[in-house]
Structure formats: structure tokens, C-alpha cells
C-alpha atoms as a PDB file:
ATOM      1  CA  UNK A   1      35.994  15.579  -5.355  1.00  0.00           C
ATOM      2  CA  UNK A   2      38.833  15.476  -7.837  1.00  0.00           C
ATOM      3  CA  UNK A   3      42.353  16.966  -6.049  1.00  0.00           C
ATOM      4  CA  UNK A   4      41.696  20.707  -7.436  1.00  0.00           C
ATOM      5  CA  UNK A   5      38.221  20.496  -5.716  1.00  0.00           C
ATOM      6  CA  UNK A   6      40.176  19.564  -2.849  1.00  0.00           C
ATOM      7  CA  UNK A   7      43.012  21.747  -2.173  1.00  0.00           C
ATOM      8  CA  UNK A   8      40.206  24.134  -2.949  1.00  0.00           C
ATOM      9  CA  UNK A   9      38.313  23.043   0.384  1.00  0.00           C
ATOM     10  CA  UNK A  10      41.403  22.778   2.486  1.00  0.00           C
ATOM     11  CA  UNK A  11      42.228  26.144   1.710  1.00  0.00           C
ATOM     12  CA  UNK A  12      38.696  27.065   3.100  1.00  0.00           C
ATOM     13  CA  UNK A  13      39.470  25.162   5.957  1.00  0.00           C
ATOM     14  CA  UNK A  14      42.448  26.811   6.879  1.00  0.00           C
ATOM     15  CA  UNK A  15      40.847  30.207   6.664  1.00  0.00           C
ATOM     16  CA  UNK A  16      38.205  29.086   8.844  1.00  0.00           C
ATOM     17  CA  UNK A  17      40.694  27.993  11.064  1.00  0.00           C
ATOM     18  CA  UNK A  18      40.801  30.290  14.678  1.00  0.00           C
ATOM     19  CA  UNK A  19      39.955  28.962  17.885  1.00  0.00           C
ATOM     20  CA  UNK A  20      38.147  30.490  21.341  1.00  0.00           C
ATOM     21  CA  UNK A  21      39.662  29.234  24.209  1.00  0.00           C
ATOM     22  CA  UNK A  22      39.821  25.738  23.934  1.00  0.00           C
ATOM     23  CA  UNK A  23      37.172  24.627  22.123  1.00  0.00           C
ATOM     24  CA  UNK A  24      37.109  22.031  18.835  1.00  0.00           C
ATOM     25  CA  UNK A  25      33.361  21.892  18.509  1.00  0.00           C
ATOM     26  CA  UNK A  26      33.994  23.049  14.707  1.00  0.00           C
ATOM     27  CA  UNK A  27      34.762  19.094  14.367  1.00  0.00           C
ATOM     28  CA  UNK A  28      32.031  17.705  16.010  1.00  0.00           C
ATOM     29  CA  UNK A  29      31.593  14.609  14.059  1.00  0.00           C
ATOM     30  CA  UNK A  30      35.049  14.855  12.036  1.00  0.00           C
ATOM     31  CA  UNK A  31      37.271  13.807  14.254  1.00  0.00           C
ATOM     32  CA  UNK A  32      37.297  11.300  17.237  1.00  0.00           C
ATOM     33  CA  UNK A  33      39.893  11.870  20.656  1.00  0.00           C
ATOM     34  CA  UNK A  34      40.048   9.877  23.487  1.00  0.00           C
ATOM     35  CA  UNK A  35      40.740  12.277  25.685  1.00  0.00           C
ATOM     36  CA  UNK A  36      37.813  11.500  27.933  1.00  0.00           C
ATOM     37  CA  UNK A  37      39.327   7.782  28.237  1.00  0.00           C
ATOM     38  CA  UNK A  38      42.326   8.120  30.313  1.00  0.00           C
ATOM     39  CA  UNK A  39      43.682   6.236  33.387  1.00  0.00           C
ATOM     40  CA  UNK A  40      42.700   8.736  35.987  1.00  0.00           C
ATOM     41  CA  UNK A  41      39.747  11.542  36.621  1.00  0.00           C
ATOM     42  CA  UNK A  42      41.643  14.734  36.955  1.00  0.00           C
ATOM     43  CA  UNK A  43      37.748  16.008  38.028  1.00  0.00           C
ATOM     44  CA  UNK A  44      37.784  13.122  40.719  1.00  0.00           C
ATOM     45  CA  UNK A  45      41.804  13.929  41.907  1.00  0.00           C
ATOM     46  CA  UNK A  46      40.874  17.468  42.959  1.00  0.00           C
ATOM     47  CA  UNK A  47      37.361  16.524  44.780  1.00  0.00           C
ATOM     48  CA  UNK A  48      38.752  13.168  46.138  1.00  0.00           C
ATOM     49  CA  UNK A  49      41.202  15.810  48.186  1.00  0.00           C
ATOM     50  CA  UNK A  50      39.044  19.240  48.135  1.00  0.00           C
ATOM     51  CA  UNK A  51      37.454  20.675  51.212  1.00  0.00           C
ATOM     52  CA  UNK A  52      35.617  23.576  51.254  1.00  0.00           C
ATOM     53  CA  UNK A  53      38.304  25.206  54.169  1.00  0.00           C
ATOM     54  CA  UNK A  54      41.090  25.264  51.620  1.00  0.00           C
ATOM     55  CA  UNK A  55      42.517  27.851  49.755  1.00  0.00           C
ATOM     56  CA  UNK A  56      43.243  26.970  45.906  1.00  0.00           C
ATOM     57  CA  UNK A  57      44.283  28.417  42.824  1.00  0.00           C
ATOM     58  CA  UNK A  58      43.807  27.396  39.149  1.00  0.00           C
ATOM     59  CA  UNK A  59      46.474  28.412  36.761  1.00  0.00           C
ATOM     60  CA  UNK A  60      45.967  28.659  33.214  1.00  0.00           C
ATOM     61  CA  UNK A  61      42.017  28.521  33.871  1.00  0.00           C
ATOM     62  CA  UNK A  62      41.026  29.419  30.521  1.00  0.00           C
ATOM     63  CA  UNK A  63      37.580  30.993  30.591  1.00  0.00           C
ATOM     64  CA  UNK A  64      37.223  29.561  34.420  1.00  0.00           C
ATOM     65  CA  UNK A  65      34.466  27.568  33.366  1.00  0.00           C
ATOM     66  CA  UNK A  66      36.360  24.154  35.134  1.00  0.00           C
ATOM     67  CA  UNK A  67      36.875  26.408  38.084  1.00  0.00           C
ATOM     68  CA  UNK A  68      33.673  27.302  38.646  1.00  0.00           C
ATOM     69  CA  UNK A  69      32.258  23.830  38.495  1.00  0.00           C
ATOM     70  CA  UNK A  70      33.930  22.707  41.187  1.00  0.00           C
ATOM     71  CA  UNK A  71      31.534  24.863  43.526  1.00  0.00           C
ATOM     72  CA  UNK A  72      34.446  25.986  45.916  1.00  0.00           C
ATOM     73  CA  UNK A  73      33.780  29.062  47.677  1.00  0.00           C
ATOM     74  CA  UNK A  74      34.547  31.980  45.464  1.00  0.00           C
ATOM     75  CA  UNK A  75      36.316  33.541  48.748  1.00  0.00           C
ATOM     76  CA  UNK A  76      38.922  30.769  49.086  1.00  0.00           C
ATOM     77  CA  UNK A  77      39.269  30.420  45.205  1.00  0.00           C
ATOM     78  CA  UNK A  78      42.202  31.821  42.912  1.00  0.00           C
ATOM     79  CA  UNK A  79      42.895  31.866  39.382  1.00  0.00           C
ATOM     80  CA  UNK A  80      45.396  33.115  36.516  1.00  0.00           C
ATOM     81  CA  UNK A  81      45.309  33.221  32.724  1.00  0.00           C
ATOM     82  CA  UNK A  82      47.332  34.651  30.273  1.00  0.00           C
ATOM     83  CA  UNK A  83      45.144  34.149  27.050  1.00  0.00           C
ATOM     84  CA  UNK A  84      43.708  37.962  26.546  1.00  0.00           C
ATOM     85  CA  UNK A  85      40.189  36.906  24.845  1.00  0.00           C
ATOM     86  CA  UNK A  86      40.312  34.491  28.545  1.00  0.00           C
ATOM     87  CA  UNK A  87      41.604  36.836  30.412  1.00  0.00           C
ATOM     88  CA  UNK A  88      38.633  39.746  29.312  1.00  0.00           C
ATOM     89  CA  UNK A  89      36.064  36.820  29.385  1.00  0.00           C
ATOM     90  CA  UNK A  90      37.828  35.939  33.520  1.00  0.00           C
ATOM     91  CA  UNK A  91      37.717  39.181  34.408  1.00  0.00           C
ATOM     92  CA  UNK A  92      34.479  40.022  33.606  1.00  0.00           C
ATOM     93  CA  UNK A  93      33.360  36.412  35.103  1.00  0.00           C
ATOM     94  CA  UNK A  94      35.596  35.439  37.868  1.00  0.00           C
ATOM     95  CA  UNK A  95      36.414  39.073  39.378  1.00  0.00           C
ATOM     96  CA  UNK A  96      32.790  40.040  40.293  1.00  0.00           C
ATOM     97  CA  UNK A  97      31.811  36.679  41.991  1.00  0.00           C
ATOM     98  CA  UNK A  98      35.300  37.909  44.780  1.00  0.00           C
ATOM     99  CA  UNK A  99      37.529  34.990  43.132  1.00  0.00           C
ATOM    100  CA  UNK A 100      41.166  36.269  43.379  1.00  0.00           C
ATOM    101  CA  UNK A 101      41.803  36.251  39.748  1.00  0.00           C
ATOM    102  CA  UNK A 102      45.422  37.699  37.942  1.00  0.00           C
ATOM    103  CA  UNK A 103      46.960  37.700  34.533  1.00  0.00           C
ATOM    104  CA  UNK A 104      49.485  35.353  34.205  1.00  0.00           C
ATOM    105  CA  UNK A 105      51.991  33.733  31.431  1.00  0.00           C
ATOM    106  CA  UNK A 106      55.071  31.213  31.416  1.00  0.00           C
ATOM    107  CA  UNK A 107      58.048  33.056  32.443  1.00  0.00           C
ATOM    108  CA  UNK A 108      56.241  34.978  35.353  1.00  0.00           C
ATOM    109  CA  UNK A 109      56.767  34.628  39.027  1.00  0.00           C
ATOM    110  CA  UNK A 110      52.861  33.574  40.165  1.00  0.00           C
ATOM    111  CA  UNK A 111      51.416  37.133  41.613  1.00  0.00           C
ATOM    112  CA  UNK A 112      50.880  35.797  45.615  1.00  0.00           C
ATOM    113  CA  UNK A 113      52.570  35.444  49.089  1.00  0.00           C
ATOM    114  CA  UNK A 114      54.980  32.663  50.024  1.00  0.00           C
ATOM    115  CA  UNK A 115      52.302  29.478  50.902  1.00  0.00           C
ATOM    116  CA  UNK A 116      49.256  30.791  50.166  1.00  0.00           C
ATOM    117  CA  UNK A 117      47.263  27.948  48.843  1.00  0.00           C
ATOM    118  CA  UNK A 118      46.850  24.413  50.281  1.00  0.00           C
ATOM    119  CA  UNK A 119      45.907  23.272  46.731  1.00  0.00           C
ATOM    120  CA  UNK A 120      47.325  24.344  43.054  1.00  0.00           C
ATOM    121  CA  UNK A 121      45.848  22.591  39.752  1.00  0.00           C
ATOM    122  CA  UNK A 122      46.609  23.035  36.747  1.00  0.00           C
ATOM    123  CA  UNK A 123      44.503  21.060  33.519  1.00  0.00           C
ATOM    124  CA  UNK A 124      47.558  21.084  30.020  1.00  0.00           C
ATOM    125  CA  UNK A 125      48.882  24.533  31.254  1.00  0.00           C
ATOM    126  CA  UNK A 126      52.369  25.676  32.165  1.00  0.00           C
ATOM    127  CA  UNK A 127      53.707  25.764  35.957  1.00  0.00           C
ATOM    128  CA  UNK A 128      57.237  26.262  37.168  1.00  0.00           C
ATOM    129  CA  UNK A 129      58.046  23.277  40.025  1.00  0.00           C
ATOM    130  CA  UNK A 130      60.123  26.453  42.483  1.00  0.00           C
ATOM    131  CA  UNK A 131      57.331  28.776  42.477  1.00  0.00           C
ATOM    132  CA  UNK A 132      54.395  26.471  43.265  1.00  0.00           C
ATOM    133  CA  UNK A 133      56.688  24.976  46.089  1.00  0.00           C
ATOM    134  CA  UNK A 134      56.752  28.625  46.878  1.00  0.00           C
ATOM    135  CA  UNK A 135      53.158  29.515  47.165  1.00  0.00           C
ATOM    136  CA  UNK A 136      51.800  26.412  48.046  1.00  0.00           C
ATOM    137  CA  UNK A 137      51.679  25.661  52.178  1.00  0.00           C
ATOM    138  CA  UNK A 138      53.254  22.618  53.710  1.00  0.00           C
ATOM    139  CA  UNK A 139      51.302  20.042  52.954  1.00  0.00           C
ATOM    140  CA  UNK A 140      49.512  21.308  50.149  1.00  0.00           C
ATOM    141  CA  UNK A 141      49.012  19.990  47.252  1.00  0.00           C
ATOM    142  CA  UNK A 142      49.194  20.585  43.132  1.00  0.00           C
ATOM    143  CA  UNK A 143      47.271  18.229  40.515  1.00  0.00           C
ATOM    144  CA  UNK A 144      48.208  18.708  37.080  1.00  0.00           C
ATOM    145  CA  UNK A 145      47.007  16.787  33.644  1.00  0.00           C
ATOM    146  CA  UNK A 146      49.415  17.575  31.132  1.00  0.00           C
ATOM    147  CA  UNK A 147      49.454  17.246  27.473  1.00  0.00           C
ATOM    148  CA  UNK A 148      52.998  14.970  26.853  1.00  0.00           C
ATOM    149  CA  UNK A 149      55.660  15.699  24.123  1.00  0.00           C
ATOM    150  CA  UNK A 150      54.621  12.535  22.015  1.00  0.00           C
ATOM    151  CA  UNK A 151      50.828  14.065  21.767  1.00  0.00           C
ATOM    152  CA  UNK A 152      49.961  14.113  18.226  1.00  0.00           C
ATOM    153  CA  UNK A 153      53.445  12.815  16.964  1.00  0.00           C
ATOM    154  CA  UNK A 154      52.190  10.488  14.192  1.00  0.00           C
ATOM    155  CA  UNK A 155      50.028  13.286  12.480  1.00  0.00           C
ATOM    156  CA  UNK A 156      52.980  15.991  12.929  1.00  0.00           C
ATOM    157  CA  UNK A 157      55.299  13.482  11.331  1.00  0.00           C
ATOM    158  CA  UNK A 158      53.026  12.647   8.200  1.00  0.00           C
ATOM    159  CA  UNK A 159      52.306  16.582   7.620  1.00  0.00           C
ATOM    160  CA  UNK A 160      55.500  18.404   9.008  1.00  0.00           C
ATOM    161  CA  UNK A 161      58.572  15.776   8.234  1.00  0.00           C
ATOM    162  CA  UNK A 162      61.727  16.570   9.439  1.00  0.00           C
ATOM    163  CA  UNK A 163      60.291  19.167  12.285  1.00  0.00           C
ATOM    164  CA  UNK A 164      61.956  19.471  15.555  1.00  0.00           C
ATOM    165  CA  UNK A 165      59.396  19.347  18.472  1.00  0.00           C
ATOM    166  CA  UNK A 166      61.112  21.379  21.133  1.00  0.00           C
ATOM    167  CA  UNK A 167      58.278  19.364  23.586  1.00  0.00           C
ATOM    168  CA  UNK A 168      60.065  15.864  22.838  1.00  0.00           C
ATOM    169  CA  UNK A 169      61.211  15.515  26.336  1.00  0.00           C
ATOM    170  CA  UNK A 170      57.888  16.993  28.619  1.00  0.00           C
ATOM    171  CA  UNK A 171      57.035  13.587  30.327  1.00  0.00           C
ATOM    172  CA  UNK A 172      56.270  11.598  33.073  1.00  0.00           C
ATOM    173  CA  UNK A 173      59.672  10.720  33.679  1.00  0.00           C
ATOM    174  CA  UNK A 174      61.100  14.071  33.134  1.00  0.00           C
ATOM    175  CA  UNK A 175      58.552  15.905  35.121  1.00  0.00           C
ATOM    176  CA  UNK A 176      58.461  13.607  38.162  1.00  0.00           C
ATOM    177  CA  UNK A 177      62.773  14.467  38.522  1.00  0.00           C
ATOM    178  CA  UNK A 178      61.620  18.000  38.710  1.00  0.00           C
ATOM    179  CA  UNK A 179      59.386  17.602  41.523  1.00  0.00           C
ATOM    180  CA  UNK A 180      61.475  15.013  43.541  1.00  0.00           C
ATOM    181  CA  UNK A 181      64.174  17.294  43.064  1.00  0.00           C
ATOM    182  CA  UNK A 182      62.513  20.034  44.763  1.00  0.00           C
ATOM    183  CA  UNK A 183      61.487  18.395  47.487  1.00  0.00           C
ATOM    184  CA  UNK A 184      57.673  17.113  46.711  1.00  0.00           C
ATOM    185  CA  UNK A 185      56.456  13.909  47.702  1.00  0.00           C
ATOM    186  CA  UNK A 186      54.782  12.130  44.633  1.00  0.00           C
ATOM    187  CA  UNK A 187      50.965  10.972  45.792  1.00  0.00           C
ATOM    188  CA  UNK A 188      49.715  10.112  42.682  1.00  0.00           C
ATOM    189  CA  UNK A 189      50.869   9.390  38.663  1.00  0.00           C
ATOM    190  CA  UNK A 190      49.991   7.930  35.401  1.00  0.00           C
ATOM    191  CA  UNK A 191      51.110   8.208  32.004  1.00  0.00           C
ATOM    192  CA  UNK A 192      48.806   6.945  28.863  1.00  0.00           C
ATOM    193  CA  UNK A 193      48.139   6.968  25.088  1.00  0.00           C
ATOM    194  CA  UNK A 194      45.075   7.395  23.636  1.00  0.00           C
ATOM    195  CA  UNK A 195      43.757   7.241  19.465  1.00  0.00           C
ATOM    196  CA  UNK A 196      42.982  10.096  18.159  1.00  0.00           C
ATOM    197  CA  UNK A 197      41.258   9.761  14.467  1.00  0.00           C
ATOM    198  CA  UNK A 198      40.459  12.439  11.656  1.00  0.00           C
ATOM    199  CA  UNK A 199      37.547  11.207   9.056  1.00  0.00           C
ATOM    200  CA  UNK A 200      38.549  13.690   6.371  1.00  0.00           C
ATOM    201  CA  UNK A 201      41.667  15.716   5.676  1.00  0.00           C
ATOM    202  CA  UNK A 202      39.890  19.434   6.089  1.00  0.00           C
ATOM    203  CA  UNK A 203      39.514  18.714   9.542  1.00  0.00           C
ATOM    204  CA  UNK A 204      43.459  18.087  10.136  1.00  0.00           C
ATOM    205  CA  UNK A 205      44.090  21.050   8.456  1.00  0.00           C
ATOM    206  CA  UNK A 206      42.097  22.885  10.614  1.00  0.00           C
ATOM    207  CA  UNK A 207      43.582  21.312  13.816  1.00  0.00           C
ATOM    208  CA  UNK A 208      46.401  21.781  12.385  1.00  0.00           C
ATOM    209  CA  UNK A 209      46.396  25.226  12.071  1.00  0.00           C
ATOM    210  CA  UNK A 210      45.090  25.702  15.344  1.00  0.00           C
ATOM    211  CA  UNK A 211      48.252  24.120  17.302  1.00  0.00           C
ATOM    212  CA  UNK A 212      51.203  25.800  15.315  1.00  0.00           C
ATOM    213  CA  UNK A 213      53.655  24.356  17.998  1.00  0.00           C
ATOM    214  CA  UNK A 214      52.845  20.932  17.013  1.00  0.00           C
ATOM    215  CA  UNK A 215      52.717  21.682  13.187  1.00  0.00           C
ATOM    216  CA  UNK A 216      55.148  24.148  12.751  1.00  0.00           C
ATOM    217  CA  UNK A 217      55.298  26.311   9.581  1.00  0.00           C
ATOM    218  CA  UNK A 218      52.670  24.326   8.402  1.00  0.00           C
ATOM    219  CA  UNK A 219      50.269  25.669   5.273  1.00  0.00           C
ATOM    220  CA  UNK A 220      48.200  23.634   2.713  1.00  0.00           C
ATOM    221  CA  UNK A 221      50.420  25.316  -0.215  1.00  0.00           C
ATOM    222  CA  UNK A 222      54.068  24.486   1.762  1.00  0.00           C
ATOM    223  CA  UNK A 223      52.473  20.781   2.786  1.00  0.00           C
ATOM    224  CA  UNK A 224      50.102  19.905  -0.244  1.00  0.00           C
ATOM    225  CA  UNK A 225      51.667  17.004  -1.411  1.00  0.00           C
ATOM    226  CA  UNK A 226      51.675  15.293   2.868  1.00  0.00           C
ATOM    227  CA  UNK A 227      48.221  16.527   2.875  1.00  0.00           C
ATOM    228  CA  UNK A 228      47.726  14.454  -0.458  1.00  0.00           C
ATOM    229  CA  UNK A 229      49.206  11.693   1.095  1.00  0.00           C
ATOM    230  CA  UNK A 230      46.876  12.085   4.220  1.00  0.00           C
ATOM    231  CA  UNK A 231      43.656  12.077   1.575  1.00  0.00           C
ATOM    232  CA  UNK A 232      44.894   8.607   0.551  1.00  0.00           C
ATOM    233  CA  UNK A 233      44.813   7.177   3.778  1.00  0.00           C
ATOM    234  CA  UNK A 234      41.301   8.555   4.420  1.00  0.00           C
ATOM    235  CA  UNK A 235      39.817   6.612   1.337  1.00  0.00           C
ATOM    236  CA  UNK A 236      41.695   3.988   1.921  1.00  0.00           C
ATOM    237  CA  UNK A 237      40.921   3.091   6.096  1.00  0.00           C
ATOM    238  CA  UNK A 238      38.406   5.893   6.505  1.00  0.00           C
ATOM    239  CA  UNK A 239      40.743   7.914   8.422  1.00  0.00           C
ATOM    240  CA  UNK A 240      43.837   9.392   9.171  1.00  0.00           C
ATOM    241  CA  UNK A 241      45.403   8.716  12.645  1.00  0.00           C
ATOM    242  CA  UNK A 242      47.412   9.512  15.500  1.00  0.00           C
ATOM    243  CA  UNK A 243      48.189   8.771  19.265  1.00  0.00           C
ATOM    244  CA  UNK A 244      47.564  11.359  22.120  1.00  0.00           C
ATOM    245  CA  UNK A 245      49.959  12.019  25.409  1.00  0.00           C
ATOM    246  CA  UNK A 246      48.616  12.625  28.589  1.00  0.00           C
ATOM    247  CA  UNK A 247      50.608  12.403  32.239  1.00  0.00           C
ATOM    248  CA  UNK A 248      49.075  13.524  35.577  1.00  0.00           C
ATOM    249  CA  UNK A 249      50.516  14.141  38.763  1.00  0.00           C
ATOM    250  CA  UNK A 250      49.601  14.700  41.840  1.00  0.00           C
ATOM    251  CA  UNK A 251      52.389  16.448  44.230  1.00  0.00           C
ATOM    252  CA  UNK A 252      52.940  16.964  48.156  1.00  0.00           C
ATOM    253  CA  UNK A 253      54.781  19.936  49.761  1.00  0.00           C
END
């Protein structure tokens, strides 16, 4: 395709570009993440430590399809999202099966009693260290996987120059002073980087345009010429690429 050709594609692509929850299957075959590659299981951290007695809560559950798998009685099970087409999709799912489901966002106090839950998880959603020290029992326990501040940072660069990423310091380090601070005990961490490759340019501008807070104010017309530059790299290695940021933790109260 000759660049007029092109532009003429990405500007289909960004069009096309709304998401449902979580999902990228719109790139099946475009794009290649590692995200199933880490250094830990966050699957095998909650089940290594789940018993069906406990009472637990998932916060930002998205469509509660995670939750669900896990098999834990619906009567001992809790969840919040904040996401309306989730929270329509968890209320018509979660509420009817008796799970304990709320809507939720960043900002909120969590809607339950002082040490309700002996375990909190949470999979690249937002949490505030006092009020799950608040609602969690002594001696429970919260397990997050978190997306880190550098996730993405090479491909944000090359199309968004110059941005500020207001994420820059959500890390490991950072993260584990909140908790210690606060009182938890630290049971389990990692931190890890993982490649994360785009096999033609239509496909970052549709990812892209899905995760505005990584590419901010970005548009094919305002970023044509980085998007050029992006094209180049494709015919040239095959593929534009990129680094993903993942931390877990796993904290005692």
C-alpha cells in the first residue's frame, strides 16, 4: 500500500476502535503479549491460599467471569465494578447466583463492614492500601497483579513524544512502602518485563486508541508522521515493539 492507502486504513482502524470489557480479540493474530509469561500465577496465588470457608471479594471484576471460575461459593463471594457496560453485564450475572456484588470506582470508600473478608484480589484494578486494611480481617489476605507505570513505555514514546505519564511511579517499590507502611506483612512479590510486539501499524492504532491514558491525545491526523515512522520499522524487522510491566503482591493483615 502506498502511504495515502495507508493513513486511509489507519483511519479505519481508529474508528473501529472501542473495546468490551477487556477484551483484544480484534488482534488476534496482529499482535503478540506476553502477558501469559510472567514470574508468578496470579490464578495459582489465590487457590494456593483459598478455602471454601472464607469470605472474599473481587474488586474491579470486570464482567466476573475470573470470579466465577474460581468455583467459590457464591454465598461467601463479593465483588465490585465500576465499568457500567460491566456493571449491567455483573448485575444481571453475579446478583442472581446470591454473590454480594456493588458498584464501585477509585475514589470510593469500598461499600462493607470493618473486616469483612479474609481474602481481597484484585487482577490490574485500583485499590486504596487504608480501606482494604479496613475491610479485610486479621489475617486476611489481598493478591493483586498490577499493570506497572513502565507498561507500554517504548510504544507511548515512539507515538506520543514528549507525554507525561502520570503512572511513572506505580511500582513494586512504590507500592510495597504503601503496604509496609500500613501495617501489612509482605508474603509474596515479583516484578517483570515482558515483549509485547505489533505486526502492522493498524493494530497499534487501535490499541492505541483503546488505552487513552497511555497514549494521550493521541489521533492518526495529530501523530501521522510517528505512525509513519512506526510503518518503517514494521517493513523493516516485521514489527513494531514494546516492553510490558507487571508487579504482584501478595499482602497480610
Amino acid at each position: 500500500m502506498n502511504i495515502n492507502e495507508l493513513k486511509k486504513s489507519w483511519l479505519a482502524e481508529e474508528q473501529a476502535a472501542h473495546i468490551h470489557g477487556w477484551d483484544f480479540s480484534y488482534l488476534d493474530g496482529r499482535f503478540d503479549s506476553s502477558d501469559d509469561d510472567l514470574d508468578w500465577d496470579y490464578r495459582r496465588l489465590i487457590l494456593e491460599r483459598l478455602t471454601p470457608e472464607m469470605r472474599i471479594l473481587d474488586i474491579d471484576t470486570g464482567g466476573g467471569e475470573f470470579l466465577l471460575s474460581l468455583g467459590h461459593p457464591h454465598s461467601m463471594t463479593a465483588a465490585t465494578e465500576g465499568y457500567p457496560p460491566n456493571v449491567e453485564l455483573c448485575r444481571k450475572t453475579l446478583i442472581p447466583l446470591g454473590i454480594d456484588f456493588h458498584y464501585w470506582q477509585e475514589g470510593m470508600a469500598l461499600p462493607f463492614d470493618e473486616e469483612s473478608f479474609d481474602m481481597v484480589i484484585n487482577h490490574h484494578g485500583s485499590y486504596d492500601v487504608q480501606d482494604l486494611w479496613r475491610v479485610l480481617k486479621k489475617g486476611g489476605v489481598f493478591i493483586t497483579q498490577q499493570v506497572g507505570g513502565d507498561n507500554d513505555r517504548e510504544l507511548a514514546d515512539l507515538l506520543c513524544p514528549g507525554r507525561i505519564n502520570p503512572y511513572e511511579s506505580h511500582c513494586l517499590a512504590s507500592e510495597l512502602e504503601k503496604f509496609s507502611r500500613q501495617g501489612f506483612t509482605i508474603e509474596q512479590s515479583g516484578e517483570c518485563f515482558r515483549p509485547i510486539k505489533f505486526f502492522d501499524t493498524g493494530a497499534l492504532v487501535w490499541f492505541a486508541r483503546v488505552i487513552p491514558w497511555e497514549f494521550p491525545d493521541f489521533s492518526v491526523e495529530k501523530n501521522f508522521d510517528r505512525l509513519c515512522v512506526a510503518q518503517e520499522m514494521v517493513e523493516k524487522d516485521g514489527c513494531v515493539s514494546g516492553n510490558i510491566h507487571r508487579f504482584m503482591i501478595a499482602a497480610v493483615k
